[in-house]
N, C-alpha and C. Protein backbone atom coordinates (compact mmCIF):
# COMPACT_ATOMS: atom_id res chain seq x y z
N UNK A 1 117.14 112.05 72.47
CA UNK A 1 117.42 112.60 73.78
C UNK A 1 118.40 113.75 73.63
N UNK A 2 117.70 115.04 73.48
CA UNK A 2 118.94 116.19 73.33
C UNK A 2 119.22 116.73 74.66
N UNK A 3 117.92 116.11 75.60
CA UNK A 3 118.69 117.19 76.93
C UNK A 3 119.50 116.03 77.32
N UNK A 4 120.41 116.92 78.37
CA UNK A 4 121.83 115.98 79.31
C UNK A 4 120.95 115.11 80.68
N UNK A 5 120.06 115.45 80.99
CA UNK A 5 119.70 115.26 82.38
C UNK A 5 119.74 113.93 83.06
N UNK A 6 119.79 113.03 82.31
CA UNK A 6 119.77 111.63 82.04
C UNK A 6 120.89 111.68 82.97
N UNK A 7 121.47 111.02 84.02
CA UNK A 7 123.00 110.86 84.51
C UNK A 7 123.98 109.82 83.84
N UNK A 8 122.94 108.94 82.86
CA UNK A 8 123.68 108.07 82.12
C UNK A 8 124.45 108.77 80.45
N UNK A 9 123.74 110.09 80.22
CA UNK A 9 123.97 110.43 79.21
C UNK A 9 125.35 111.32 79.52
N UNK A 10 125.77 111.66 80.88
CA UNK A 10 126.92 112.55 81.00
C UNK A 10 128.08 112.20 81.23
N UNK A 11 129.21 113.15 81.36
CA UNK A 11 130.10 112.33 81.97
C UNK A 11 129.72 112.36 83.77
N UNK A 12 130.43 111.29 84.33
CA UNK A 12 130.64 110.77 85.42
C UNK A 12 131.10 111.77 86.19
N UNK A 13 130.49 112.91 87.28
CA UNK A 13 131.66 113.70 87.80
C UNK A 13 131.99 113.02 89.22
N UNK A 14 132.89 112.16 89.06
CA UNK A 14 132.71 111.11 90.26
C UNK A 14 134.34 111.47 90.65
N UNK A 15 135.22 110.88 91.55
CA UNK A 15 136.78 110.53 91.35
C UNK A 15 137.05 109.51 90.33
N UNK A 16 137.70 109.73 89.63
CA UNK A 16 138.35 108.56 88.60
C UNK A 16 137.03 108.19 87.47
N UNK A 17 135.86 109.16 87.66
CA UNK A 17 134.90 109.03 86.92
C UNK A 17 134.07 107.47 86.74
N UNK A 18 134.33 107.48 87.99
CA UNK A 18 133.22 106.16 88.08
C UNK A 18 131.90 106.10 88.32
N UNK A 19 131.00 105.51 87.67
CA UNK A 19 129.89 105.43 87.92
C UNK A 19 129.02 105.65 89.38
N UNK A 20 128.31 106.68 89.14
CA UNK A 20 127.70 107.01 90.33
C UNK A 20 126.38 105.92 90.45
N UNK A 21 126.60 105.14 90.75
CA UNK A 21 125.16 104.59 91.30
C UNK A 21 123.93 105.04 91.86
N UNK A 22 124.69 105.27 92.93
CA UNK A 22 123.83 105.94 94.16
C UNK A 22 122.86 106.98 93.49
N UNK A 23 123.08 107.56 92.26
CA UNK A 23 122.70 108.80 91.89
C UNK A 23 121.57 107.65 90.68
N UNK A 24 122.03 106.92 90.03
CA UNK A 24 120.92 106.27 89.31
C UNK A 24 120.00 105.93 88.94
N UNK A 25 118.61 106.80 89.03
CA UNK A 25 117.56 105.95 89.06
C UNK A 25 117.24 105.24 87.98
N UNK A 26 116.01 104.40 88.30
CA UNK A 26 115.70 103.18 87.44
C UNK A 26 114.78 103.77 85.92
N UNK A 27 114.17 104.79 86.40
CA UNK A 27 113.48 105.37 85.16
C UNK A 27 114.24 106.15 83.99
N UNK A 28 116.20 106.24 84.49
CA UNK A 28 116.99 106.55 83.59
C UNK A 28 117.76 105.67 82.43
N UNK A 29 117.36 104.37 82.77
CA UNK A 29 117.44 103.08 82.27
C UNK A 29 117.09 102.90 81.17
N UNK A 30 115.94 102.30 81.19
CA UNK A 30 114.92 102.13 79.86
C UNK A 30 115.13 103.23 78.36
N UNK A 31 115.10 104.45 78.86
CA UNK A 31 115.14 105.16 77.77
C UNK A 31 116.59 105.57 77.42
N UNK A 32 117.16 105.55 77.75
CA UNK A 32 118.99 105.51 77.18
C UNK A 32 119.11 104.12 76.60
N UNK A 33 118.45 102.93 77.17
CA UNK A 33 118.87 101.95 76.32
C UNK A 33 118.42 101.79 74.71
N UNK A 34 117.03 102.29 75.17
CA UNK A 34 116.34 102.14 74.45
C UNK A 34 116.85 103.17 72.91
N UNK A 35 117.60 104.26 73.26
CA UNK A 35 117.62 105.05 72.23
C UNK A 35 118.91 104.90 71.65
N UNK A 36 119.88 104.29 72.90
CA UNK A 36 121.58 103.83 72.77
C UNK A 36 121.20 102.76 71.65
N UNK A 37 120.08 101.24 71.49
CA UNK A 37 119.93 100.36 70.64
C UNK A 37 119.36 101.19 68.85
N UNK A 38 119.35 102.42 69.53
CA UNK A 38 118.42 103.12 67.91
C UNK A 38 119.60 103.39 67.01
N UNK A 39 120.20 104.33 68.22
CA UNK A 39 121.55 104.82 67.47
C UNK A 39 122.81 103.94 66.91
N UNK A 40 122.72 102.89 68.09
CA UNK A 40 123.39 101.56 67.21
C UNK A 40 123.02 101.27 65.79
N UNK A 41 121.42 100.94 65.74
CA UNK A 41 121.42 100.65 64.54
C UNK A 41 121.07 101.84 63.49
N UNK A 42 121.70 102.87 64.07
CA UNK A 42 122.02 104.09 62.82
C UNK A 42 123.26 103.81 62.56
N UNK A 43 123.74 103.49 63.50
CA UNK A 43 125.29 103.31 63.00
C UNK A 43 125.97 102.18 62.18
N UNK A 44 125.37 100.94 62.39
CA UNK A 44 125.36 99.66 61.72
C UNK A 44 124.83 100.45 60.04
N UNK A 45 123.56 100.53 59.98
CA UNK A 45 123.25 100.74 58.69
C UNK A 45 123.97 101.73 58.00
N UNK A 46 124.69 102.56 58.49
CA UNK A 46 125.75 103.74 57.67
C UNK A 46 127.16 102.72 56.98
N UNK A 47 127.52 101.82 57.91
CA UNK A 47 128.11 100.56 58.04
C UNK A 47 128.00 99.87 56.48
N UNK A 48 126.84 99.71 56.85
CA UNK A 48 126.06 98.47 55.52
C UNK A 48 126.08 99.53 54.55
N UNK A 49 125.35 100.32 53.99
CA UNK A 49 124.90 101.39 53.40
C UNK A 49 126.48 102.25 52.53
N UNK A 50 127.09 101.70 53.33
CA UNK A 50 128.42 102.72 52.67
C UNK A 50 129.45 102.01 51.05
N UNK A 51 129.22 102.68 50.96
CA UNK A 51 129.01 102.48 49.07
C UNK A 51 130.70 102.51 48.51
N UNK A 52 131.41 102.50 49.59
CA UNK A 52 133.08 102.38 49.04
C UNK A 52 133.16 100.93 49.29
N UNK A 53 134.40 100.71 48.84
CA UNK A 53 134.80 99.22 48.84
C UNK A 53 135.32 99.23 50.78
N UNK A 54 134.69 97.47 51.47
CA UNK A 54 135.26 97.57 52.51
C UNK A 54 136.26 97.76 52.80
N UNK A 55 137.19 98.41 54.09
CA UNK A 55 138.03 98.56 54.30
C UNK A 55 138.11 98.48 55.85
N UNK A 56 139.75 98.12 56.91
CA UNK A 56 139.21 97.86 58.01
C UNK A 56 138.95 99.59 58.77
N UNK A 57 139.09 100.29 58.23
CA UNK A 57 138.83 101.89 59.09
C UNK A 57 137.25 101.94 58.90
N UNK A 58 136.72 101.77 57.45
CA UNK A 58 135.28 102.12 57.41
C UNK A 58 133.83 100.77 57.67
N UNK A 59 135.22 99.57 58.23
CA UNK A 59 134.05 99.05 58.30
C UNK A 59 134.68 98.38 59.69
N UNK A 60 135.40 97.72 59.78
CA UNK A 60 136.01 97.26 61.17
C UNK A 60 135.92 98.19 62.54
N UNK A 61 136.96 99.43 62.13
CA UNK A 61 137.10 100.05 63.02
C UNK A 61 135.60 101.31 63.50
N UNK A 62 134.64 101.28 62.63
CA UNK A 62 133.81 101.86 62.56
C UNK A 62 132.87 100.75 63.30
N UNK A 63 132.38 99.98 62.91
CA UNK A 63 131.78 99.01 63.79
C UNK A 63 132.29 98.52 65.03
N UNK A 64 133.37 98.86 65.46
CA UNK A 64 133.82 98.78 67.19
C UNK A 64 133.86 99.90 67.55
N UNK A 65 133.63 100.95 66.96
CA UNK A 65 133.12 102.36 67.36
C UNK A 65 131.66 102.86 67.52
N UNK A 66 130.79 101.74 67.12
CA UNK A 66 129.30 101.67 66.94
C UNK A 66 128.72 101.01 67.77
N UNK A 67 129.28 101.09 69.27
CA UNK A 67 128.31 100.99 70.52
C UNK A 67 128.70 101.37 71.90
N UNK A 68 129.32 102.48 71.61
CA UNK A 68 130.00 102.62 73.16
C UNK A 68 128.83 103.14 74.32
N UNK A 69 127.59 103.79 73.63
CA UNK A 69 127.05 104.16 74.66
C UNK A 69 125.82 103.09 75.24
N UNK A 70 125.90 101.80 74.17
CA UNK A 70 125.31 100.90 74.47
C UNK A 70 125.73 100.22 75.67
N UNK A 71 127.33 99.76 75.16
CA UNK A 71 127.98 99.27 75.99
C UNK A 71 128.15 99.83 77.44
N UNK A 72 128.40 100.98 77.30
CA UNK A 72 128.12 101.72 78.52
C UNK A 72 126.90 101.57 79.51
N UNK A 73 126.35 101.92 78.88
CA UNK A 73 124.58 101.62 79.43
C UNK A 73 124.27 100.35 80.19
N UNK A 74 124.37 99.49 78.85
CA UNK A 74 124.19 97.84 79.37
C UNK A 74 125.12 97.27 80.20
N UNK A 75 126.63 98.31 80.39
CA UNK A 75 127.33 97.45 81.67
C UNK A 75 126.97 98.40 82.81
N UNK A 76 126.35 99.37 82.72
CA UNK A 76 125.82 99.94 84.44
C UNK A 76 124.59 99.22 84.25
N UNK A 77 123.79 98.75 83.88
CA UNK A 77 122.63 98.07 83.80
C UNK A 77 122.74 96.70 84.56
N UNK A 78 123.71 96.05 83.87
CA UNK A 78 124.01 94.82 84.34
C UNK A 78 124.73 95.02 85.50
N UNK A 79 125.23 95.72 85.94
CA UNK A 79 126.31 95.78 87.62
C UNK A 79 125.20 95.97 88.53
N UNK A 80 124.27 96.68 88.07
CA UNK A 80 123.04 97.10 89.04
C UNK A 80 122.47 95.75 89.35
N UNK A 81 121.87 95.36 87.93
CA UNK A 81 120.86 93.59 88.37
C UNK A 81 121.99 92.41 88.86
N UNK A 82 123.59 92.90 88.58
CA UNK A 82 124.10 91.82 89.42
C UNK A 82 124.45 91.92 91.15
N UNK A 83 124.63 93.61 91.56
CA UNK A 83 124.95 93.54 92.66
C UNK A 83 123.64 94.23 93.58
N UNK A 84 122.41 94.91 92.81
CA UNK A 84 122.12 95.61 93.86
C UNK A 84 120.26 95.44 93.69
N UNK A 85 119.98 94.26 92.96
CA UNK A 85 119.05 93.64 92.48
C UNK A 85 117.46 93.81 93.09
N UNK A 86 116.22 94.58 92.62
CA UNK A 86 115.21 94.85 93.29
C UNK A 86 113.76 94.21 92.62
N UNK A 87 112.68 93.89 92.57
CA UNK A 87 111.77 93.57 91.97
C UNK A 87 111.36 94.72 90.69
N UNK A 88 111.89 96.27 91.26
CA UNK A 88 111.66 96.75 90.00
C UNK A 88 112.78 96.67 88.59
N UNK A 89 113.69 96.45 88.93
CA UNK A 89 114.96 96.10 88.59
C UNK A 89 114.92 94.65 87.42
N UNK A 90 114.36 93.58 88.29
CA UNK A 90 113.85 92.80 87.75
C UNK A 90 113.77 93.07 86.53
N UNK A 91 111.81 93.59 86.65
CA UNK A 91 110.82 93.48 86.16
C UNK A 91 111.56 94.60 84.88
N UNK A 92 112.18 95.04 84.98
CA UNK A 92 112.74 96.39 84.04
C UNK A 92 114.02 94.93 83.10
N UNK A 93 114.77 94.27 83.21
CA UNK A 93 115.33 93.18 83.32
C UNK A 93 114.75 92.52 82.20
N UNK A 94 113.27 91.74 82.75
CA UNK A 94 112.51 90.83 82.11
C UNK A 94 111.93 91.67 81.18
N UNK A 95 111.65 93.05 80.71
CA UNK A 95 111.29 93.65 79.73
C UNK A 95 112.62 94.14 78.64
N UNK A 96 113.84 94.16 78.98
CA UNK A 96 115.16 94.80 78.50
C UNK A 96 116.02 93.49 78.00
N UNK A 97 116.24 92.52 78.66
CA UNK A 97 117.12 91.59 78.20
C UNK A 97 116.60 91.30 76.77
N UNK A 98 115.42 90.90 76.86
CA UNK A 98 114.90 90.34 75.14
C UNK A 98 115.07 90.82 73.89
N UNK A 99 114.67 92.26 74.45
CA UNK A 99 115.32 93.44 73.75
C UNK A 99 116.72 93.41 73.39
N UNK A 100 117.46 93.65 74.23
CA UNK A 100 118.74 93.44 73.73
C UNK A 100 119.78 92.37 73.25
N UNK A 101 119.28 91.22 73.70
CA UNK A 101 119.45 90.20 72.71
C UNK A 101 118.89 89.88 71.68
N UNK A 102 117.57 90.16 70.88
CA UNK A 102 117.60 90.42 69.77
C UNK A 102 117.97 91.63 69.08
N UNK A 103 118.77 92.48 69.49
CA UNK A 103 119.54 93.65 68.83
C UNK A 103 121.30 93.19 68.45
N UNK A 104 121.42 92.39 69.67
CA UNK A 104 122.74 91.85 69.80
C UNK A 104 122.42 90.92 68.22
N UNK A 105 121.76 89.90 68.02
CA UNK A 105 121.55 89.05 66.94
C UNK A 105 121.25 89.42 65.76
N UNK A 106 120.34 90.29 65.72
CA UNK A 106 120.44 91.14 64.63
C UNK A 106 121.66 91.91 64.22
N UNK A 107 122.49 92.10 64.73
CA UNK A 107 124.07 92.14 64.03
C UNK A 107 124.90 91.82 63.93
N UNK A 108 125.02 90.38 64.93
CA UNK A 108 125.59 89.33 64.07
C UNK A 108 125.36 88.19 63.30
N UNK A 109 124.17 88.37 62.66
CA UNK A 109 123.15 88.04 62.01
C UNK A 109 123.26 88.35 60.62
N UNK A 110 123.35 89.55 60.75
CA UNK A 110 123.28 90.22 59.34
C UNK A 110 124.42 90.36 58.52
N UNK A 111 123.96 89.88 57.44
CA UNK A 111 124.34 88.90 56.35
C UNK A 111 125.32 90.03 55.44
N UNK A 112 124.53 91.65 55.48
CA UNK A 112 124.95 92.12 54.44
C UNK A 112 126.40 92.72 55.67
N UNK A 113 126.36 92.79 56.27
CA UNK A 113 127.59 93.00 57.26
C UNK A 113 128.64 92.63 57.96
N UNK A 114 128.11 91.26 57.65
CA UNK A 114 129.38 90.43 58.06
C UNK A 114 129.63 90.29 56.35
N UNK A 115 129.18 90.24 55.20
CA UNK A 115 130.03 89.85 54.02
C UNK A 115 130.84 91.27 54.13
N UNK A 116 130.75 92.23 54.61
CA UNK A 116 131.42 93.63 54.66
C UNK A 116 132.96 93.08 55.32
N UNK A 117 132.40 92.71 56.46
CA UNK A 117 133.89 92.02 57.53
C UNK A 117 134.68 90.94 56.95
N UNK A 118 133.89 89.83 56.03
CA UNK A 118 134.64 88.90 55.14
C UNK A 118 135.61 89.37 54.31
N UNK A 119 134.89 90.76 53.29
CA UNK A 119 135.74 90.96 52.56
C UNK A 119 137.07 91.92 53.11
N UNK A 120 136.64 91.94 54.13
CA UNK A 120 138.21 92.94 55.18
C UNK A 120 138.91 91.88 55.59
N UNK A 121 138.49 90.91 56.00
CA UNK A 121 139.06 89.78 56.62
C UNK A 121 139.98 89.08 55.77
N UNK A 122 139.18 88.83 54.13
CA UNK A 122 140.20 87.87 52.92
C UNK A 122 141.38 88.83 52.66
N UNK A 123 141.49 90.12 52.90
CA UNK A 123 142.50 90.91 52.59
C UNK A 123 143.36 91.07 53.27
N UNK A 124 143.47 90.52 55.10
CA UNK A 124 143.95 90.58 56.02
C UNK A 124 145.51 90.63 55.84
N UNK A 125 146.14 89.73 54.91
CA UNK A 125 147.59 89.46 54.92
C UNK A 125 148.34 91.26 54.16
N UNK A 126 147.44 91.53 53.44
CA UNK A 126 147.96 92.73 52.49
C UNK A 126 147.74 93.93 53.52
N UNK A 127 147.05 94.01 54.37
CA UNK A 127 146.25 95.37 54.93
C UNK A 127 147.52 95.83 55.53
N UNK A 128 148.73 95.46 56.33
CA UNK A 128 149.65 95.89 57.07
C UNK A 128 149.10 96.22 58.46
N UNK A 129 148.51 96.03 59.00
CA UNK A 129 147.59 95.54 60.59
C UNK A 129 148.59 95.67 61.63
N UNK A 130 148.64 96.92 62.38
CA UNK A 130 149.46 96.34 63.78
C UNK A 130 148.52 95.30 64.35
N UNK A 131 149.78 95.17 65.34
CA UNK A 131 149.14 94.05 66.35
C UNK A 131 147.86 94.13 66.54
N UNK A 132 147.25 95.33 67.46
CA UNK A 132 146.02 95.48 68.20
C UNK A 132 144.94 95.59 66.80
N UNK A 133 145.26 95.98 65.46
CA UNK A 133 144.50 95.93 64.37
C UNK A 133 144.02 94.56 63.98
N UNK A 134 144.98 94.00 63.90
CA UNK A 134 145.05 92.76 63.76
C UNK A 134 144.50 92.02 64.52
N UNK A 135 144.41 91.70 65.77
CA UNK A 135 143.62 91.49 66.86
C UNK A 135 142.34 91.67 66.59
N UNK A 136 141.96 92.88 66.34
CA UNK A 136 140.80 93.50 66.26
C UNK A 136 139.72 92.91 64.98
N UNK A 137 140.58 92.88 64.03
CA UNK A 137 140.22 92.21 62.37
C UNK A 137 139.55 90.57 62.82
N UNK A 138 140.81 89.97 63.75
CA UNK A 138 140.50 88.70 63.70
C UNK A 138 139.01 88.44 64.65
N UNK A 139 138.73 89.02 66.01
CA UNK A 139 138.11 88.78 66.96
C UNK A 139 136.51 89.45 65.89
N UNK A 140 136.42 90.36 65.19
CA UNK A 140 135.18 90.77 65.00
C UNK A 140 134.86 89.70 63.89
N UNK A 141 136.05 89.33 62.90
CA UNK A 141 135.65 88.13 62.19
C UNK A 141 134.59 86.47 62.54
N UNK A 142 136.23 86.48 63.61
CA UNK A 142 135.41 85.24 64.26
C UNK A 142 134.29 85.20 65.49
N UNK A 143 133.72 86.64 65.41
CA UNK A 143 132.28 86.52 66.22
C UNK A 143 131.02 86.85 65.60
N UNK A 144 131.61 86.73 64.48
CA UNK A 144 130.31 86.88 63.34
C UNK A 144 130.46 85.16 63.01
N UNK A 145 131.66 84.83 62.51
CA UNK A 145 131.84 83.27 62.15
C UNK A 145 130.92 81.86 62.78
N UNK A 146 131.67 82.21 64.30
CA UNK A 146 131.20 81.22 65.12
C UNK A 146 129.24 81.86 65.91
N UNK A 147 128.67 82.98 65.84
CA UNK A 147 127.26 82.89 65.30
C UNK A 147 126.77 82.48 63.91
N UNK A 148 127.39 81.98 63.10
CA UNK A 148 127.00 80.99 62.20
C UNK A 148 126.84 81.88 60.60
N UNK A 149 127.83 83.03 60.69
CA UNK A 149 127.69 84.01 59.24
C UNK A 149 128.37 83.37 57.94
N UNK A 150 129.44 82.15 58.44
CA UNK A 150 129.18 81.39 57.29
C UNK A 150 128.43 80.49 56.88
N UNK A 151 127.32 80.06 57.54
CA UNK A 151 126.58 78.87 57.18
C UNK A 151 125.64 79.64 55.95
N UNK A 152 125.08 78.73 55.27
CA UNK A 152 123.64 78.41 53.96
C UNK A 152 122.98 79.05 54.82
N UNK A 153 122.08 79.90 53.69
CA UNK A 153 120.57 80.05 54.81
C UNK A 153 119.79 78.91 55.32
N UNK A 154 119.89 77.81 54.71
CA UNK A 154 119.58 76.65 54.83
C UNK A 154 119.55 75.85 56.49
N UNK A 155 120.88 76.26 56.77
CA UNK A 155 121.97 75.62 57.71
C UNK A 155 121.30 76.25 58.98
């Protein structure tokens, strides 16, 4: 998507830059998500793919930098189907959620990327971590953890 026209792809010229709704249509949806989940996983695999030893800038802080326009997207997406809810809306809904929960799983899933976050994680005491680093180290750890990135493939 190189043109701007998208209203989801711009900034907000709103007060306080809030989401224009009103201005939203539904056919601007689908394809920002759709290309926001591509570019995610360009960004994940640069992630995986990166050939230095982990560290939390190139792999922590780079992977919480690797979905803002998702995130973006999928929370005007979701404010829409929670407050202003239509059959096409829906039906756009029942084709998008599946989608994005298996994109969501597929990276915290993946095996070669969370051992990336392990090995940032066993180093945690040495790294010198402010607070909010630290924070940050622990919460992406344990949401790979508790989806099950330490279990056997077995398990």
């Amino acid at each position: 998507m190189t043109e701007n026209k998208n209203i989801l792809l711009g900034e907000f010229n709103t007060p306080h830059t809030t989401v224009p709704f009103d201005s939203i249509k539904l056919t601007d949806i689908k394809p920002v998500l759709i290309d926001a989940m591509r570019q995610h996983d360009e960004m994940i695999a640069s992630i995986i793919d990166n050939e230095e030893d982990a560290t939390f800038f190139n792999t922590i802080v780079a992977l919480d930098n690797s979905d803002h326009l998702l995130n973006r997207v999928e929370s005007v997406f979701e404010n829409m189907l929670s407050t202003d809810s239509n059959d096409e809306l829906e039906e756009l809904a029942t084709e998008m959620m599946p989608l994005l929960s298996e994109h969501s799983s597929n990276i915290v899933l993946n095996k070669q990327l969370f051992d990336r976050v392990k090995r940032v994680y066993k180093k945690k005491d040495s790294l010198k971590l402010n607070t909010e680093e630290a924070k940050l180290l622990e919460d992406t750890y344990l949401l790979f953890a508790r989806c099950g990135g330490n279990l056997k493939a077995k398990d």
